[in-house]
Protein backbone atom coordinates (compact mmCIF):
# COMPACT_ATOMS: atom_id res chain seq x y z
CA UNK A 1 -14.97 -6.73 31.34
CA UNK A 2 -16.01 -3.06 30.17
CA UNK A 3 -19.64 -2.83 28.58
CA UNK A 4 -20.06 -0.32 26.19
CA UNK A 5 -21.51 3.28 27.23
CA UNK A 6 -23.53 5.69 25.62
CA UNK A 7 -20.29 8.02 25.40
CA UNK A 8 -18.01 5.81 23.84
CA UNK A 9 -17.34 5.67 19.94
CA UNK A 10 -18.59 2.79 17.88
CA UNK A 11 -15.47 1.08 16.42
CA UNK A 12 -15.37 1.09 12.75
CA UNK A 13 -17.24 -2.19 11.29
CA UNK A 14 -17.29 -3.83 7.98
CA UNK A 15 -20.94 -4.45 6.44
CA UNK A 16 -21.13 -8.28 5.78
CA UNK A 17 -23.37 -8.48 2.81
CA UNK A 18 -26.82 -10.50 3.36
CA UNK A 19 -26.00 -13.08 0.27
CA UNK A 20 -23.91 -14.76 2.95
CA UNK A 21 -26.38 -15.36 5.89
CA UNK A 22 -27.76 -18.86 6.24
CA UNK A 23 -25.93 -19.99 3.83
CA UNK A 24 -23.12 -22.64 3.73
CA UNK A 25 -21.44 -22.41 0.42
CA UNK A 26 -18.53 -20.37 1.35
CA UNK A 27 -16.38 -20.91 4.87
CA UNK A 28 -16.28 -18.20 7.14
CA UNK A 29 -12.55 -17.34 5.80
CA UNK A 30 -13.98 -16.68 2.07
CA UNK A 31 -16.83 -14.67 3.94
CA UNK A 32 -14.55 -12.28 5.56
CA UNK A 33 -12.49 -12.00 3.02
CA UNK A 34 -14.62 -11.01 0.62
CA UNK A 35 -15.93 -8.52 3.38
CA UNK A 36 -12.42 -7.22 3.11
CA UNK A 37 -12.31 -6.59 -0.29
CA UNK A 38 -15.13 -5.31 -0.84
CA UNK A 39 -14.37 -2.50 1.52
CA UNK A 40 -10.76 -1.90 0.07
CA UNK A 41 -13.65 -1.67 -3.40
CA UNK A 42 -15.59 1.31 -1.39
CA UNK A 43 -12.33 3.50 -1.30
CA UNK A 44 -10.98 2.81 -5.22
CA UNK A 45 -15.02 3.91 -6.34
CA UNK A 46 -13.83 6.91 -4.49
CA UNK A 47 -10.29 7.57 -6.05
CA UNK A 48 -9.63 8.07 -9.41
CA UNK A 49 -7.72 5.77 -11.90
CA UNK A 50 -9.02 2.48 -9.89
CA UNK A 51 -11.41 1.69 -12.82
CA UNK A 52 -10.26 -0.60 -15.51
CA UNK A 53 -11.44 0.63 -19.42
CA UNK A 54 -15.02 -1.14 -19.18
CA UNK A 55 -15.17 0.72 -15.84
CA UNK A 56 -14.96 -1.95 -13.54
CA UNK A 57 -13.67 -0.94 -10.12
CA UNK A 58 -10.30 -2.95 -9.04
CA UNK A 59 -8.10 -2.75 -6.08
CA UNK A 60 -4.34 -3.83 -5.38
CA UNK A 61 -4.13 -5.97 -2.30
CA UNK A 62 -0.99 -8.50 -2.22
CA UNK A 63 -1.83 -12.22 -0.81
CA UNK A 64 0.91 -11.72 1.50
CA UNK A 65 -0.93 -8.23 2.93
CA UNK A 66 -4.06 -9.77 3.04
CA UNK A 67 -3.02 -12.66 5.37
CA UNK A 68 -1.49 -10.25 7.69
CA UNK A 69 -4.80 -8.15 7.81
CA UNK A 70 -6.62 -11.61 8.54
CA UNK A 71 -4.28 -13.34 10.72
CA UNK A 72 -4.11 -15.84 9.00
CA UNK A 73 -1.48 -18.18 6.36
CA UNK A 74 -1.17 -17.14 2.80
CA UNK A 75 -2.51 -20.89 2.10
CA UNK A 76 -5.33 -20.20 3.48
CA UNK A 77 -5.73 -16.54 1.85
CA UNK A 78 -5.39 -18.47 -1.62
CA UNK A 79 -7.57 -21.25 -0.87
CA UNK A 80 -10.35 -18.26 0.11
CA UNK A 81 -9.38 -16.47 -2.89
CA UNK A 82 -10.29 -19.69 -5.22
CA UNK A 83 -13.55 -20.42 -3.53
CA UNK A 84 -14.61 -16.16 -3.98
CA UNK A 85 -13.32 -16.79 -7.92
CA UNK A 86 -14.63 -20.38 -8.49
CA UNK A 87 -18.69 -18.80 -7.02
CA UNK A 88 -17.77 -15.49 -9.60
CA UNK A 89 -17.90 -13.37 -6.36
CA UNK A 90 -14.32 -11.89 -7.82
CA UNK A 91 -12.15 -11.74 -10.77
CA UNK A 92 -8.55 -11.92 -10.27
CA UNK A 93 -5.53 -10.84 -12.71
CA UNK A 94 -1.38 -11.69 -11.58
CA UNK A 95 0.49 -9.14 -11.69
């Protein structure tokens, strides 16, 4: 086991946002998920040309990338995906 030291670097986190503690609307799939996208949101508010014409920030990120980033089946990416859309926590458009 190593214990972290005053000299070694913090790995990078993602924030979860506080609407999701003690709460058990979402699983903990949707949670992280949304975690996910919202920090692939951070970097297109930084780029240009990741706004849509009412300025809404969007982001590319294929279901297929997205379960290999989470480990886990493009079932249960989509299932996530409809439980973030059905709660209006994301809007989606096929491309």
């Amino acid at each position: 086991t190593q214990f972290l030291t005053k000299a070694d670097p913090i790995p990078t986190v993602y924030g979860v946002p506080k609407i999701f503690t003690g709460q058990g609307w979402l699983n903990e799939t949707a949670k992280i998920l949304y975690t996910i996208l919202l920090d692939r949101a951070r970097l297109s508010q930084k780029n240009d040309g990741w706004t849509d014409e009412q300025g809404h920030v969007f982001i590319f990120f294929p279901i297929k990338s997205l379960a290999e980033t989470m480990h886990k089946s493009e079932m249960s990416v989509k299932t996530a995906l409809n439980a973030l859309e059905k709660e209006n926590l994301i809007a989606r458009k096929r491309q």
